[in-house]
C-alpha atoms as a PDB file:
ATOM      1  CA  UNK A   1      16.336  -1.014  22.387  1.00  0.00           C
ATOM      2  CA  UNK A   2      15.738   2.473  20.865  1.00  0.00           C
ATOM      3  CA  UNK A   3      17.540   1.861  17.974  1.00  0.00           C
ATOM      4  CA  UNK A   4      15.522  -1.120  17.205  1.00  0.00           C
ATOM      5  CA  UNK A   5      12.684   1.248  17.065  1.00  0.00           C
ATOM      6  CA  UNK A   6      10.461   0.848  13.628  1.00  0.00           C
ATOM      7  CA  UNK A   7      12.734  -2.228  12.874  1.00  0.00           C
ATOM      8  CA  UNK A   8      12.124  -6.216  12.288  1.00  0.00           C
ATOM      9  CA  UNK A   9      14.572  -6.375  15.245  1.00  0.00           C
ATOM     10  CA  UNK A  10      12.593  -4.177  17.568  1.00  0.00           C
ATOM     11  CA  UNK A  11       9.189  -6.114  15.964  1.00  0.00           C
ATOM     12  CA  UNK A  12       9.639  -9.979  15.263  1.00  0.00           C
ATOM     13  CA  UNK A  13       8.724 -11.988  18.436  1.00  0.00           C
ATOM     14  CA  UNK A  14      10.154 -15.409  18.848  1.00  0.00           C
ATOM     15  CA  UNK A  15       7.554 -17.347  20.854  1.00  0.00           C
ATOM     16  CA  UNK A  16       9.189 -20.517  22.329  1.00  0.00           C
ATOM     17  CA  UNK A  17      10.416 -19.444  25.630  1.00  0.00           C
ATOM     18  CA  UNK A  18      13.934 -21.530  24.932  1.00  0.00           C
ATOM     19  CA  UNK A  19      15.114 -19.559  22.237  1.00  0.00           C
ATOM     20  CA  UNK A  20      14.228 -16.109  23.847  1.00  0.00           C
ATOM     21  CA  UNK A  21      17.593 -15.085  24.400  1.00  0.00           C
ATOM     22  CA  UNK A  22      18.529 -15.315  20.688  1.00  0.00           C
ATOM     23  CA  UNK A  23      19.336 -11.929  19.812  1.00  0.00           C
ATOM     24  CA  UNK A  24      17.221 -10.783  16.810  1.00  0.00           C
ATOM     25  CA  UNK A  25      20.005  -8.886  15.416  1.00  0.00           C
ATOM     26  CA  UNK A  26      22.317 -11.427  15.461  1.00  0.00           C
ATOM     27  CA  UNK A  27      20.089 -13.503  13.325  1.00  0.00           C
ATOM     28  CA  UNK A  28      19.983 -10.364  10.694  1.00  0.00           C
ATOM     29  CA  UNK A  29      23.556 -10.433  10.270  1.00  0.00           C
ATOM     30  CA  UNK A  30      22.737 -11.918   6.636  1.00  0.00           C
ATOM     31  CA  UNK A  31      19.835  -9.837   5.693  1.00  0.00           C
ATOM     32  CA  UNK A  32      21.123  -6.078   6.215  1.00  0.00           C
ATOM     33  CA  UNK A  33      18.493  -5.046   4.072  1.00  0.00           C
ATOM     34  CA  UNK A  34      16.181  -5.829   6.380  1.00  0.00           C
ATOM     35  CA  UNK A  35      17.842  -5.080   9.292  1.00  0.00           C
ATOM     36  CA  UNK A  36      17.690  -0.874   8.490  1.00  0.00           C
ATOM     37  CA  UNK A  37      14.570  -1.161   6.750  1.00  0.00           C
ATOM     38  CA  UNK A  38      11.352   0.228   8.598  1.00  0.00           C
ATOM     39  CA  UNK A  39       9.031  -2.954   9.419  1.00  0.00           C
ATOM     40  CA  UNK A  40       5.113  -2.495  10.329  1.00  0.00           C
ATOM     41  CA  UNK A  41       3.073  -5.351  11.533  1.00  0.00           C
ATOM     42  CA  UNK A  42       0.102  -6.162   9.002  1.00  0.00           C
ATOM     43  CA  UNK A  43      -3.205  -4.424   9.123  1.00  0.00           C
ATOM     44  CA  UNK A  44      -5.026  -7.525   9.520  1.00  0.00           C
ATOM     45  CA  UNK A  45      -2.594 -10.483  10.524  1.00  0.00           C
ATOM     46  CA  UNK A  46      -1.628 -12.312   7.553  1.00  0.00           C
ATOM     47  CA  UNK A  47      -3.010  -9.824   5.438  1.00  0.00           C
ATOM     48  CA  UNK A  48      -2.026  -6.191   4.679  1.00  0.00           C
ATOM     49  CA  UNK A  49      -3.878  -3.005   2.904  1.00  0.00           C
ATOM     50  CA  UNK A  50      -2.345   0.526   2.519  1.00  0.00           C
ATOM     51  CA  UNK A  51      -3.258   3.428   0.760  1.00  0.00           C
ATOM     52  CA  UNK A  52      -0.519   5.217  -2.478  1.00  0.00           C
ATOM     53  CA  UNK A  53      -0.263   8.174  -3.279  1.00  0.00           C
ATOM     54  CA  UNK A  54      -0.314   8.226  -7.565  1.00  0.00           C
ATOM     55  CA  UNK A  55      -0.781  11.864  -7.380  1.00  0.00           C
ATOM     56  CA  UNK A  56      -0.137  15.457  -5.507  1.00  0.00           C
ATOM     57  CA  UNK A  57      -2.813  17.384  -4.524  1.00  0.00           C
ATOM     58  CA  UNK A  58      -2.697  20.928  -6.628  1.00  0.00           C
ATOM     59  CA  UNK A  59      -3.009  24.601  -5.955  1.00  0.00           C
ATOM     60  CA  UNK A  60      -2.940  27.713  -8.188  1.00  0.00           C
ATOM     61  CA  UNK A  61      -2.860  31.853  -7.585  1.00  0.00           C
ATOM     62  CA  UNK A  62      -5.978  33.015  -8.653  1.00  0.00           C
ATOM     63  CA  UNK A  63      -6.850  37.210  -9.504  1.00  0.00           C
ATOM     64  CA  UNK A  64      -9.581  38.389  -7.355  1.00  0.00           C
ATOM     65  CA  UNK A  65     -13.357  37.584  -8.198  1.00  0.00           C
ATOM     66  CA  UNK A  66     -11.574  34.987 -10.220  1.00  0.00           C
ATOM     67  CA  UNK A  67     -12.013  30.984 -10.130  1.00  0.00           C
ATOM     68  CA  UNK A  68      -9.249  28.402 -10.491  1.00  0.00           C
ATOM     69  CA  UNK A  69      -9.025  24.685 -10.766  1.00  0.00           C
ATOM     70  CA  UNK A  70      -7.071  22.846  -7.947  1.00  0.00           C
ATOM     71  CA  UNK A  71      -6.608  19.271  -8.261  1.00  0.00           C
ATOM     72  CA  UNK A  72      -6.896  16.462  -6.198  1.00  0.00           C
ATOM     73  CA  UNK A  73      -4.348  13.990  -4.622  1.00  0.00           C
ATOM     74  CA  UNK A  74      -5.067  10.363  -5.698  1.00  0.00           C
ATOM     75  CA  UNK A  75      -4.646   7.400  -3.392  1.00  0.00           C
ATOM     76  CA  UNK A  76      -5.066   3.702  -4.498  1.00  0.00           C
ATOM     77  CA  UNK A  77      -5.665   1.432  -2.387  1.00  0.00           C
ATOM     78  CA  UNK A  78      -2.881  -1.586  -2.045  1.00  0.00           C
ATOM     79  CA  UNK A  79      -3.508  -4.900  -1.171  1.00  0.00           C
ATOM     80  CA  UNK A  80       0.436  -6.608  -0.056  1.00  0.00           C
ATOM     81  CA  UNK A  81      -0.384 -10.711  -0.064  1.00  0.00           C
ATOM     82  CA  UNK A  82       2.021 -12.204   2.589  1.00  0.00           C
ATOM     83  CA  UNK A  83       3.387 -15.655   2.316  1.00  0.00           C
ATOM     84  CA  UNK A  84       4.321 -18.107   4.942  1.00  0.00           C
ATOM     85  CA  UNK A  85       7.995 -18.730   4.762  1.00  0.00           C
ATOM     86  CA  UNK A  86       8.375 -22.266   6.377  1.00  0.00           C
ATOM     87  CA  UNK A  87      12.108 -22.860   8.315  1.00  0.00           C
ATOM     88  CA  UNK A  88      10.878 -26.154  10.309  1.00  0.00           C
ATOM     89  CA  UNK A  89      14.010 -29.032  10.606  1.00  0.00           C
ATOM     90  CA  UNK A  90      13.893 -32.103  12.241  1.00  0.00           C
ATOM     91  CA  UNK A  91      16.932 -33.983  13.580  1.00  0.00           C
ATOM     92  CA  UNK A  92      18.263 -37.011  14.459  1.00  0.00           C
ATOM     93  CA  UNK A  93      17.940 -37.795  18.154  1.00  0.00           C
ATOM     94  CA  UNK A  94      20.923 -39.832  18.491  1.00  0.00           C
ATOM     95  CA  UNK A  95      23.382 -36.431  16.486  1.00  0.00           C
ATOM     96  CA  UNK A  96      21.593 -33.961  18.759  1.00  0.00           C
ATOM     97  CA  UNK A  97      22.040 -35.995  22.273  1.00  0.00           C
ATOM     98  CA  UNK A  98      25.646 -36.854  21.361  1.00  0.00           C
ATOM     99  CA  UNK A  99      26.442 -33.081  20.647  1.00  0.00           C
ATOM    100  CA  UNK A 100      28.219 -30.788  23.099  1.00  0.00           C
ATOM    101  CA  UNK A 101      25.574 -29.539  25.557  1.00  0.00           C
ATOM    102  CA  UNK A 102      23.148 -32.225  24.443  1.00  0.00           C
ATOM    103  CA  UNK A 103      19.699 -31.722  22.675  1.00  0.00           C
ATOM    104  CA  UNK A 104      18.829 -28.903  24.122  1.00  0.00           C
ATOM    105  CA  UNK A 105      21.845 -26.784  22.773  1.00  0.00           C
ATOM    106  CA  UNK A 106      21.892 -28.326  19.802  1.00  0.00           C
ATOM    107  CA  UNK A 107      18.651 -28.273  18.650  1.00  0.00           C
ATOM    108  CA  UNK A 108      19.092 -24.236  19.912  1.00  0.00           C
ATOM    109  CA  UNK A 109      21.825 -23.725  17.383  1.00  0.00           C
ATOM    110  CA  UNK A 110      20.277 -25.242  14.212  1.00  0.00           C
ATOM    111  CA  UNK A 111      17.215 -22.899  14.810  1.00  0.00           C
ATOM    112  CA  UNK A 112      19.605 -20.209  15.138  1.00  0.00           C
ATOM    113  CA  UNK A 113      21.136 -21.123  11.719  1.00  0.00           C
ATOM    114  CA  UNK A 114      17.593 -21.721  10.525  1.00  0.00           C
ATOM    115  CA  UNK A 115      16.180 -17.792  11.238  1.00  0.00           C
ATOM    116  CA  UNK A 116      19.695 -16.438  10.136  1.00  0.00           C
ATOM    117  CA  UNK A 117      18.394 -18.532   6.738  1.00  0.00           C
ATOM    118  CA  UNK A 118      15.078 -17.028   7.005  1.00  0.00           C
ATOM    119  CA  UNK A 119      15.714 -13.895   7.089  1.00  0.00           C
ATOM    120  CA  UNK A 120      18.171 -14.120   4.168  1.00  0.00           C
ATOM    121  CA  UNK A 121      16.057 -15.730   2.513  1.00  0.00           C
ATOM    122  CA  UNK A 122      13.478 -12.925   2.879  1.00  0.00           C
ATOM    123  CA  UNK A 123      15.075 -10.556   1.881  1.00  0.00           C
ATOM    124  CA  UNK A 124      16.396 -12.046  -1.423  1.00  0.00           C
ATOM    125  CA  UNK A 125      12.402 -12.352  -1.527  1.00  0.00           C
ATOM    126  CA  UNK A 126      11.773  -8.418  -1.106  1.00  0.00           C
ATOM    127  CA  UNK A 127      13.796  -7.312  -3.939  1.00  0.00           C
ATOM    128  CA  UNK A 128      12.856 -10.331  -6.819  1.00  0.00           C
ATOM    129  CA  UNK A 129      10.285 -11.539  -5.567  1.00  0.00           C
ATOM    130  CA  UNK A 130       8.506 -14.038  -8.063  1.00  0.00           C
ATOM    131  CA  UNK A 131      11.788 -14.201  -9.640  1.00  0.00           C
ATOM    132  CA  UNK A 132      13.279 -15.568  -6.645  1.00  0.00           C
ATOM    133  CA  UNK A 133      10.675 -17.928  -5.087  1.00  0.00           C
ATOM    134  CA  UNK A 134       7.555 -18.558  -6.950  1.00  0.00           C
ATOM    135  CA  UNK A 135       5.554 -19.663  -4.406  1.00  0.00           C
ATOM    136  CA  UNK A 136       6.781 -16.567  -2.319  1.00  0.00           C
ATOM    137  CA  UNK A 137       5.390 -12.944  -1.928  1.00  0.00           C
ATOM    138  CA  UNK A 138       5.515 -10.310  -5.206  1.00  0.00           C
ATOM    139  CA  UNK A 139       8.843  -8.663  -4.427  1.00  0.00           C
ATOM    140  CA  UNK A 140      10.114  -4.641  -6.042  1.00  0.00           C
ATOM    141  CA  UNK A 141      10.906  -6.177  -9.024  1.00  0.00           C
ATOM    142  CA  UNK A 142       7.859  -7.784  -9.882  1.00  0.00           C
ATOM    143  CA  UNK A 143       6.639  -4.349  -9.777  1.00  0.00           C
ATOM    144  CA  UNK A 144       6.286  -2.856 -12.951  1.00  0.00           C
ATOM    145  CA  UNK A 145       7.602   0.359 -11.904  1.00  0.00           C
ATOM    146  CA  UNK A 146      10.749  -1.076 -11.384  1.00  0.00           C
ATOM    147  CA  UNK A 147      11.235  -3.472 -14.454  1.00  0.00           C
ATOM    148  CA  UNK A 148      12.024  -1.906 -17.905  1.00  0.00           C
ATOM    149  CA  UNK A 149      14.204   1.244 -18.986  1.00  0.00           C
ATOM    150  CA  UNK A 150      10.889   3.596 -20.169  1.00  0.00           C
ATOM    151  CA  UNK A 151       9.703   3.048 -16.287  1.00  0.00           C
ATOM    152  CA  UNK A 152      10.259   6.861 -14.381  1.00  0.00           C
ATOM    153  CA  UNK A 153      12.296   5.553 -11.737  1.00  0.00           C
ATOM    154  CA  UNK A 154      14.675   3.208 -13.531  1.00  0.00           C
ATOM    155  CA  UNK A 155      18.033   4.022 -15.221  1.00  0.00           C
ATOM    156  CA  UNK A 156      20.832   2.123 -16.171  1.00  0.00           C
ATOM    157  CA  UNK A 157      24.605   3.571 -15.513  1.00  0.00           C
ATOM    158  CA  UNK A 158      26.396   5.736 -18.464  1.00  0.00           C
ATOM    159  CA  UNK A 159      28.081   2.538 -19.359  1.00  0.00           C
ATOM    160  CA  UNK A 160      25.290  -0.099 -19.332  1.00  0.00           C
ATOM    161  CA  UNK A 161      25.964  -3.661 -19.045  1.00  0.00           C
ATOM    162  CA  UNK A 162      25.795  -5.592 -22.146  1.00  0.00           C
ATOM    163  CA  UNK A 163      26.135  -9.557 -20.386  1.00  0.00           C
ATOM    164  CA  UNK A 164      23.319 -11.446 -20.468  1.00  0.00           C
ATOM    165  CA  UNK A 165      22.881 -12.518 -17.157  1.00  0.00           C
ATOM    166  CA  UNK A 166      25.313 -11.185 -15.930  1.00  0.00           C
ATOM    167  CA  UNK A 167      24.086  -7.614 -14.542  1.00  0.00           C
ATOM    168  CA  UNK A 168      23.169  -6.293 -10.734  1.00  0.00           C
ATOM    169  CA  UNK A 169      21.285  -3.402  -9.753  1.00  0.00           C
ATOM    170  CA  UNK A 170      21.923  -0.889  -7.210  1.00  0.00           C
ATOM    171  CA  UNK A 171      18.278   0.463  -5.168  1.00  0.00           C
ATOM    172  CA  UNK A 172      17.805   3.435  -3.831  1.00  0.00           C
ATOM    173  CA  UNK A 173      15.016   3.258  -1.040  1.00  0.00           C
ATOM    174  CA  UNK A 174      12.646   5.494   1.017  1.00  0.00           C
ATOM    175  CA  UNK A 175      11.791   3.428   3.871  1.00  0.00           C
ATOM    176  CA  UNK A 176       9.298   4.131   6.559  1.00  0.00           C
ATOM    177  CA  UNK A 177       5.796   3.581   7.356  1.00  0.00           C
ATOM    178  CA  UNK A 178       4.139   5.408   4.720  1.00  0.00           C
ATOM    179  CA  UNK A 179       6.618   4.231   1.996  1.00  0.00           C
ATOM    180  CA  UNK A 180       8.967   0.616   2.035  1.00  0.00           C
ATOM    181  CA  UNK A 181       8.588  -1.185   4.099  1.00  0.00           C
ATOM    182  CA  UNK A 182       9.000  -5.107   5.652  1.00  0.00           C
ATOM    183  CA  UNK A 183       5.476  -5.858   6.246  1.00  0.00           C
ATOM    184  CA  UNK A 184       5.597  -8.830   9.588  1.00  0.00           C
ATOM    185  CA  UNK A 185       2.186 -11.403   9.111  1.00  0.00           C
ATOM    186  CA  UNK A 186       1.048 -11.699  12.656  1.00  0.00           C
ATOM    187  CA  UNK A 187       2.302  -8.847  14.365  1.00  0.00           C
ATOM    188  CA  UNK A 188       5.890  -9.468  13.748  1.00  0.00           C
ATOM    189  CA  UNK A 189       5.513 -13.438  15.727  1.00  0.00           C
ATOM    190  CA  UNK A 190       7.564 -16.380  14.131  1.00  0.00           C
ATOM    191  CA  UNK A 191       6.361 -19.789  15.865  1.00  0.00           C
ATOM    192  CA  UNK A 192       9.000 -21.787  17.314  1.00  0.00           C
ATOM    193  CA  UNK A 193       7.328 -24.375  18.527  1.00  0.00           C
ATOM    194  CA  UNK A 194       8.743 -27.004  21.134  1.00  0.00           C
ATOM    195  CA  UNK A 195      10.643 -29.473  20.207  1.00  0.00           C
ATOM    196  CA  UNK A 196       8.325 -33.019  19.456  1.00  0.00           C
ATOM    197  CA  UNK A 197       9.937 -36.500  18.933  1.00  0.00           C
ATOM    198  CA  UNK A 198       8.724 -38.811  15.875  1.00  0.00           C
ATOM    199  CA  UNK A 199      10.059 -40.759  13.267  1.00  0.00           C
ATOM    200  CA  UNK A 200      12.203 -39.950  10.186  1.00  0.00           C
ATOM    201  CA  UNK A 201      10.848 -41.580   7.445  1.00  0.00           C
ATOM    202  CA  UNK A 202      14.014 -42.268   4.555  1.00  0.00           C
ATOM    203  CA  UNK A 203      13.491 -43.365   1.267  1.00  0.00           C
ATOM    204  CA  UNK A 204       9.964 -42.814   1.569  1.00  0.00           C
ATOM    205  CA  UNK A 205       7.829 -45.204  -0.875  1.00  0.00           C
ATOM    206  CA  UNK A 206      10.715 -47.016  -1.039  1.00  0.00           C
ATOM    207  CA  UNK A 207      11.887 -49.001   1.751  1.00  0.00           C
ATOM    208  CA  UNK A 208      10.037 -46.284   4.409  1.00  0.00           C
ATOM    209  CA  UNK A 209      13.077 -47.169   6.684  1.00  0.00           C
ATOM    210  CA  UNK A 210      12.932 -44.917  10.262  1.00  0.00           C
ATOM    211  CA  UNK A 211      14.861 -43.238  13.023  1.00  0.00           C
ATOM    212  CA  UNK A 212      13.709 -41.021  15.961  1.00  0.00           C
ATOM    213  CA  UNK A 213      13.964 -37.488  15.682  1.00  0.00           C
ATOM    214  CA  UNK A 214      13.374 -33.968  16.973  1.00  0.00           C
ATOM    215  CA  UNK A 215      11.059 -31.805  14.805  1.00  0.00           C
ATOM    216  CA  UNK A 216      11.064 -27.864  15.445  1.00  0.00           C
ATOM    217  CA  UNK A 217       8.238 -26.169  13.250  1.00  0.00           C
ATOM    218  CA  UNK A 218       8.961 -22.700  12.300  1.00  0.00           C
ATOM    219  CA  UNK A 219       7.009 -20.560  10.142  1.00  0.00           C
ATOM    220  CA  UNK A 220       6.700 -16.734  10.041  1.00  0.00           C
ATOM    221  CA  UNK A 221       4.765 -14.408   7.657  1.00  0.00           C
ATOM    222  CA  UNK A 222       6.153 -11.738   5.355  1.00  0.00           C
ATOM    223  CA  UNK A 223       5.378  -9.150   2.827  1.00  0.00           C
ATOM    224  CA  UNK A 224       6.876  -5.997   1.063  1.00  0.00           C
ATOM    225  CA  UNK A 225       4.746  -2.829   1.153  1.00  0.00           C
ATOM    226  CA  UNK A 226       5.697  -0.344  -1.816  1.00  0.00           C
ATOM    227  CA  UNK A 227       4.911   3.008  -0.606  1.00  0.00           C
ATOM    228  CA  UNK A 228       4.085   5.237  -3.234  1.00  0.00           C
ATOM    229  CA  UNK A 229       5.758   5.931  -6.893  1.00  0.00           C
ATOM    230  CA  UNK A 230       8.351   7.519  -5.343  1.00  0.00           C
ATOM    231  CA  UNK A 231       9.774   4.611  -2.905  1.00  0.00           C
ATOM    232  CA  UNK A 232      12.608   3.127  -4.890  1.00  0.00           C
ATOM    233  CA  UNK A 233      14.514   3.898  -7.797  1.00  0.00           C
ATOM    234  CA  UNK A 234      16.696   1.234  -9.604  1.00  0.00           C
ATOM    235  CA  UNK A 235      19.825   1.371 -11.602  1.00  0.00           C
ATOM    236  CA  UNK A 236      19.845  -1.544 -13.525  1.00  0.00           C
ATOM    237  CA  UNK A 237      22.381  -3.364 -16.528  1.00  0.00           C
ATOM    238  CA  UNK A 238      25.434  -2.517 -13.692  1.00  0.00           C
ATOM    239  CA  UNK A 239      28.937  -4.903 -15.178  1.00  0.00           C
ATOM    240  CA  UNK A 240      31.513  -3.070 -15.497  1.00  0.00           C
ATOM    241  CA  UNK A 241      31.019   0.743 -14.615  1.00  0.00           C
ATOM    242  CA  UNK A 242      29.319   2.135 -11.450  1.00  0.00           C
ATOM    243  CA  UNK A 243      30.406   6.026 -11.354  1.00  0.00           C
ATOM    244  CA  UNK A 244      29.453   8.839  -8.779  1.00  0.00           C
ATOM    245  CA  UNK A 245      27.575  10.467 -11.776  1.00  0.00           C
ATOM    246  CA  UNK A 246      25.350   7.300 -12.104  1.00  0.00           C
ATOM    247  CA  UNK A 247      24.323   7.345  -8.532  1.00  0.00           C
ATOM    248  CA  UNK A 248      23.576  11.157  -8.275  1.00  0.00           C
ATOM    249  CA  UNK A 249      21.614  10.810 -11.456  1.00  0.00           C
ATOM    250  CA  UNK A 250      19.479   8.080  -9.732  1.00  0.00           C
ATOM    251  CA  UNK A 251      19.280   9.892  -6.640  1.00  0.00           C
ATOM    252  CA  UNK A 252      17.605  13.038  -9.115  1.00  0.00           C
ATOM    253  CA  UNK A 253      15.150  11.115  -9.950  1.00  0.00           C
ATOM    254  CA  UNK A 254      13.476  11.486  -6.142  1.00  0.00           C
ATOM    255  CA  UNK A 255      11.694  14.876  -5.209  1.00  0.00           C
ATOM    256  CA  UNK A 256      13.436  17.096  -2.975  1.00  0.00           C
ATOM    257  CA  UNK A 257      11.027  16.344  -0.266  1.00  0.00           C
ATOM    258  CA  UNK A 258      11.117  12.614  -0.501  1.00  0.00           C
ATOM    259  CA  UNK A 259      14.562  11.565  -0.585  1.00  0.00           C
ATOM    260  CA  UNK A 260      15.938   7.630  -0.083  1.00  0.00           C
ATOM    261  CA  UNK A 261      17.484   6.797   3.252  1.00  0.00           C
ATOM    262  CA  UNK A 262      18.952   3.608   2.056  1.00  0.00           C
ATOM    263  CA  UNK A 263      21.338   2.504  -1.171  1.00  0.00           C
ATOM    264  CA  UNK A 264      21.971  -1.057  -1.567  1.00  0.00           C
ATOM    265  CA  UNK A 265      23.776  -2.639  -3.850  1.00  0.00           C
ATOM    266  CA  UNK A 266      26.341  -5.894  -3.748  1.00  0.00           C
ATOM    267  CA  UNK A 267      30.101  -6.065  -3.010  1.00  0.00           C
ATOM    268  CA  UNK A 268      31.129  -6.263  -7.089  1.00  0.00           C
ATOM    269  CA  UNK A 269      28.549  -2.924  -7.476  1.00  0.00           C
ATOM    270  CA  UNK A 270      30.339  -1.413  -4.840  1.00  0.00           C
ATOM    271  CA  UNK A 271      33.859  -2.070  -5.413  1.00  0.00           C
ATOM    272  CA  UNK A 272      32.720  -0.533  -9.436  1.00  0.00           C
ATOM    273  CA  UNK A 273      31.969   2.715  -7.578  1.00  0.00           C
ATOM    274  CA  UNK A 274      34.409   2.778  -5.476  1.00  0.00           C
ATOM    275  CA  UNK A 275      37.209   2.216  -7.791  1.00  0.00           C
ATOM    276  CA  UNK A 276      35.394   5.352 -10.092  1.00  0.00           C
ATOM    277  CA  UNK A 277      35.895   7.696  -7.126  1.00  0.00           C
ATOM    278  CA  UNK A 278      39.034   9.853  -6.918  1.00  0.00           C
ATOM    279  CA  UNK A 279      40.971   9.509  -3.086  1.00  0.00           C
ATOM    280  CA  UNK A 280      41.673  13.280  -2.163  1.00  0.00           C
ATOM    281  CA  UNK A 281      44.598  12.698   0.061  1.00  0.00           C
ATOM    282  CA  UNK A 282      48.150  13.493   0.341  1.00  0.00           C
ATOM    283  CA  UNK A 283      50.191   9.770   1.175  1.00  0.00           C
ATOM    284  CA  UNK A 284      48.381   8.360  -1.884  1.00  0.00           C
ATOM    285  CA  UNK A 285      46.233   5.834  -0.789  1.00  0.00           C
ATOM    286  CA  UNK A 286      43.284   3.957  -2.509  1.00  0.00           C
ATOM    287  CA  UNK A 287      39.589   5.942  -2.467  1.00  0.00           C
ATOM    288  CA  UNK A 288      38.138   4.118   0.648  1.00  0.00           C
ATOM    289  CA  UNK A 289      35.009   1.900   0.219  1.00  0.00           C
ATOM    290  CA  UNK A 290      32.313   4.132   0.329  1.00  0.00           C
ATOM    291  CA  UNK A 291      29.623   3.859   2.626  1.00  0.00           C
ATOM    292  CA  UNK A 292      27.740   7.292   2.480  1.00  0.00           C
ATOM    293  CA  UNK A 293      26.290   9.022  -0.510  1.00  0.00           C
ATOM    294  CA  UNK A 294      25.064  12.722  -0.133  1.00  0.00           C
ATOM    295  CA  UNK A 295      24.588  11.448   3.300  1.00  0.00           C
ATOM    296  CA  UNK A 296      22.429   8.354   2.754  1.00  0.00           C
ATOM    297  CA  UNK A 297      23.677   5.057   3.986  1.00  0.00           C
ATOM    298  CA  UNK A 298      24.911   2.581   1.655  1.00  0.00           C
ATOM    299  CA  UNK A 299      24.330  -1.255   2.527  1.00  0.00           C
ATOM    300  CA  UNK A 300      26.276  -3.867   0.823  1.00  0.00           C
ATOM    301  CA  UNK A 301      24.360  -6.807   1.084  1.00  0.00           C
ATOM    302  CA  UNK A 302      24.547 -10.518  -1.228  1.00  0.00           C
ATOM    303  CA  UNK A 303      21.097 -10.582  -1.720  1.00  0.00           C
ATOM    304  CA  UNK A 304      21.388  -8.533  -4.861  1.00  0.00           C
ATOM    305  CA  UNK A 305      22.942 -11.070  -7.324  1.00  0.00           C
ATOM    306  CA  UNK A 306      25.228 -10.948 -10.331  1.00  0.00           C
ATOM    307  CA  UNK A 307      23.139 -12.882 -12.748  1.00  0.00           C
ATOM    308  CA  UNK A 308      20.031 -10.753 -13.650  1.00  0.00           C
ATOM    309  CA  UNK A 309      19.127 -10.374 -16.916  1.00  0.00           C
ATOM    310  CA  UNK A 310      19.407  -6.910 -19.249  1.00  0.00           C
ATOM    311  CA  UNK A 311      16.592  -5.029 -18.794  1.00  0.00           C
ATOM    312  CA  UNK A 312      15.622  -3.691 -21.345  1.00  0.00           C
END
């Protein structure tokens, strides 16, 4: 679809003809991160390079017969290291035969389950990165633009949190091709490979006892491209205060001609803003949950968590 355009949804191919009526978007539903984020397929399969910009070019007036200095732009060169994220199952023959439509449907709705998984699992991935799977791919906040207070696109709110391990952060993100973005190993293809029968090994080293079951490998390839210094900005030490004045601070610290797309934050960070806001109405009713700011959409999603550490 059109919409899907420049998305995982309109870029992730699932190869095993049985589950190609899944709808991708469906299987999003826990990832809404990555669902409006802007997805490119790696430059060379399971690897990725792009370019940054760590500088703007310069120009000056000059008087004439006069010289002047202009400087240069400055790209660096990026190298984004995917990592395989593994969702394969197996499952007992005798459960998935017995189930309501037999194998076939069952085995159908557990990789359903798995992807929706996945994908969560992903995107938890984009934003901590290290800090949420070690053996998975560096993530915003292993970036070290984004971790400590003296870094030029971090601020905390005008009443920090003071918890520890207790705070969220709210992200404000320029997404696209040339800035975030999902970055999809293998041109966007998870492997869902056909169902194969073996045995179940339990207790392994043990008694190695066995049963027959159905084993469905699925494996995918992901990444998080960075963009350039001005990609994301982070409000970090959020407890107990979230205020319009926090956010539009946060959204100063972007130039006028790069501005975020996306805010996302969780549902406690959200419900602290929205309980700061002032309802302008006459029958007295509750500020609404927001889910605009100066006209950038605001995701609520669980993958930011309530347990991060003070930065400091």
């Amino acid at each position: 679809m059109a919409e899907d355009i420049g998305t995982l949804a309109g870029l992730v191919q699932l190869n095993d003809k049985n589950n190609a009526d899944l709808n991708v978007s469906d299987l999003l539903q826990d990832a809404p991160l990555i669902a409006v984020m802007t997805a490119v397929p790696a430059s060379n399969g399971t690897n990725h390079s792009y370019t940054k910009e760590t500088a703007a070019e310069g120009v000056g007036f000059r008087a004439l017969n006069a010289g002047v200095t202009n400087t240069n732009s400055s790209d660096e060169e990026v190298t984004a290291v995917l990592k395989v994220l593994d969702a394969s199952f197996d499952a007992d023959t005798a459960l998935a035969r017995k189930a309501r439509g037999g194998a076939e449907a069952y085995l159908e709705k557990r990789t359903m389950r798995k992807l929706k998984a996945a994908f969560s699992t992903m995107e938890k991935q984009i934003i901590y990165g290290t800090g949420s799977a070690a053996g998975g791919f560096a993530g915003l906040f292993d970036n070290a633009a984004l971790n400590g207070l003296a870094d030029d696109m971090v601020i905390e709110p005008g009443i920090p949190g003071t918890t520890a391990d207790e705070q969220t952060s709210v992200l404000f993100i320029r997404s696209g091709e040339d800035d975030s973005a999902f970055v999809a190993g293998n041109d966007g293809e998870i492997t869902v490979d056909d169902p194969t029968i073996g045995p179940r090994v339990v207790n392994p080293g043990t008694d190695n006892k066995v049963y027959g079951a159905y084993f469905v490998n699925v494996i995918g390839w992901g990444g998080i491209q960075y963009g350039s210094a001005f990609s994301v900005a982070r409000i970090c030490n959020v407890e107990t205060s979230l205020t319009g004045d926090d956010m539009a601070a946060a959204l100063a610290l972007f130039p006028s001609n790069r501005q975020p797309n996306i805010i996302a934050m969780n549902r406690q960070a959200l419900e602290l803003w929205r309980k700061s806001r002032t309802a302008v109405n006459t029958d007295g009713t509750e500020a609404p949950r927001p889910k605009m700011f100066e006209g950038i959409q605001v995701i609520s999603t669980d993958s930011l968590v309530n347990t991060e550490a003070i930065v400091a």
